[in-house]
Structure formats: structure tokens, C-alpha cells
Protein backbone atom coordinates (compact mmCIF):
# COMPACT_ATOMS: atom_id res chain seq x y z
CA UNK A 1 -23.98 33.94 -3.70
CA UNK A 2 -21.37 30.74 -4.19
CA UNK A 3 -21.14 28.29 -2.31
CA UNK A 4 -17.59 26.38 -2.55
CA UNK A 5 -17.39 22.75 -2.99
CA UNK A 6 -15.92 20.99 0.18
CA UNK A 7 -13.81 18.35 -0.82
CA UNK A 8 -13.46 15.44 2.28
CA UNK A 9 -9.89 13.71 1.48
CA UNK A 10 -9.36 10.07 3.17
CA UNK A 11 -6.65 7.58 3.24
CA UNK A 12 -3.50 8.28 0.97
CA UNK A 13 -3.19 11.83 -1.29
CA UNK A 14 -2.35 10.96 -5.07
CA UNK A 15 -2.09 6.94 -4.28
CA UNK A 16 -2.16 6.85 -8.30
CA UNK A 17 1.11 9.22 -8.63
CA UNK A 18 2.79 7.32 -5.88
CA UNK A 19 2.28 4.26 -6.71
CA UNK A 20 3.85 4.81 -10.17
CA UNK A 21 7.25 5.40 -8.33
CA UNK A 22 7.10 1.67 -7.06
CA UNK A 23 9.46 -1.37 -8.71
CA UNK A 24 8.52 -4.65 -8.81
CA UNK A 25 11.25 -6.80 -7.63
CA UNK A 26 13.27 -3.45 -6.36
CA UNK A 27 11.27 -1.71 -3.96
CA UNK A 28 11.40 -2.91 -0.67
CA UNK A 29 9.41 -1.96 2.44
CA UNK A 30 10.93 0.93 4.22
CA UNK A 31 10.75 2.89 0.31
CA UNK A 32 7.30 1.91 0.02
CA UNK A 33 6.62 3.54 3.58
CA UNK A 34 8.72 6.44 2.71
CA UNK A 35 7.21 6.84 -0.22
CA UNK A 36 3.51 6.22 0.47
CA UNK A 37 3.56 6.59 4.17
CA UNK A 38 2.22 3.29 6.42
CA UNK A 39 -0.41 1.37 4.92
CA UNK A 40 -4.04 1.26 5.82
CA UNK A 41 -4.16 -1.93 6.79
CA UNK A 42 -1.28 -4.56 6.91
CA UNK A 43 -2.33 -8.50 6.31
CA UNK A 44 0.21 -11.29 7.22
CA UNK A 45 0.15 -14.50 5.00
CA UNK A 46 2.78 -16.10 3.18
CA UNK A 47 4.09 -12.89 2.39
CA UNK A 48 2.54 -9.41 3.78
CA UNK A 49 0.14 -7.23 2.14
CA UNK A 50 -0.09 -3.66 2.48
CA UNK A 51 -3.06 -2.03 1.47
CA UNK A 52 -3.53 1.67 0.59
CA UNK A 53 -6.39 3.40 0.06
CA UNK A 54 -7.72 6.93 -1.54
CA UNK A 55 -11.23 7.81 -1.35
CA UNK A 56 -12.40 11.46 -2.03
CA UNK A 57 -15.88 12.79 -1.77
CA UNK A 58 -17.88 16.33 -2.51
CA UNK A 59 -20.99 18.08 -1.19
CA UNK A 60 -22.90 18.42 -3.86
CA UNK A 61 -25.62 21.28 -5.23
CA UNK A 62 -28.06 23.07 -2.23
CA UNK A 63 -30.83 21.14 -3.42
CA UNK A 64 -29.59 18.25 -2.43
CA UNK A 65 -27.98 19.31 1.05
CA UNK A 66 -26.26 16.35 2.88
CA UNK A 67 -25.76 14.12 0.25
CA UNK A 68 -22.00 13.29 -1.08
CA UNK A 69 -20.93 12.98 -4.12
CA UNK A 70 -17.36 10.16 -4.80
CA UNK A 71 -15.01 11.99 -6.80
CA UNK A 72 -12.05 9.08 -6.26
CA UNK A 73 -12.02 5.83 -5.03
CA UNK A 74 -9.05 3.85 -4.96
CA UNK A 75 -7.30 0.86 -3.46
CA UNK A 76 -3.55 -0.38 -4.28
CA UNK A 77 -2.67 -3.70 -2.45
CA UNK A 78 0.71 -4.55 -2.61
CA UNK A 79 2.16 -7.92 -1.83
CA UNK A 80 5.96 -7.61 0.00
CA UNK A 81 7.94 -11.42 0.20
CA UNK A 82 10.15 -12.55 3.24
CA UNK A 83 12.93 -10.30 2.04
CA UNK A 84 10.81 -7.15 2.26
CA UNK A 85 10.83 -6.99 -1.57
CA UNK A 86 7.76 -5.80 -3.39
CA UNK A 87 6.75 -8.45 -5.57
């Protein structure tokens, strides 16, 4: 008998692709959402911040039922100006 690995998936899918496809100084907000998707959480300083975040966890062997095991754990903040321009 096998038992598969469950894989729990939070926040963005392949942040670390995605966020690859970004240009500093180019990008502006509504290709960052249409590329990423809306952030996690939005902050509102000088300039905003959107920040993304990736987390991925496995059940790990029988032996230790329960438990969780992190596979992934990212977090990309990105800073946006007045303009809506990723700086």
C-alpha cells in the first residue's frame, strides 16, 4: 500500500516564474495584476506595496501523521510609485 503525498498550495502558484516576467521601471499595475493576479495584501505609503505570497506544504511519512512538512515559502513585495510604475 502507497499512500500519495498531499500537497496544500497557498497564496500565488509559481510566484518565482511570474515574477521573472516583471520590469522595473516598465511594468505598471494593471500587468502586474494580470500577470500575478491581486496581491495578498496591499500597503499604502509613499508609494503602494503589493505583497505576494507562495507557501506550499506536504503530509509527511505515517509515522508521523498530522505533521506538515514546507516544501516552498515565498514572499515578493513589490513597491508601485504614484504613476502606477513598478519601481
Amino acid at each position: 500500500m502507497t499512500l500519495n503525498k498531499v500537497v496544500l498550495h497557498h497564496g500565488v502558484h509559481n510566484l518565482e516564474n511570474k515574477q521573472s516576467k516583471l520590469k522595473v521601471n516598465y511594468t505598471n499595475k494593471n500587468d502586474i495584476i494580470s500577470l500575478i493576479g491581486p496581491p495578498s495584501t496591499k500597503s499604502k505609503f509613499d508609494n503602494d506595496v503589493y505583497i505576494y505570497i507562495e507557501r506550499k506544504t506536504s503530509g509527511s511519512k505515517l509515522m508521523k501523521l498530522g505533521e506538515k512538512k514546507l516544501i516552498k515559502n515565498d514572499v515578493l513585495i513589490l513597491e508601485i510609485d504614484k504613476n502606477g510604475i513598478l519601481l
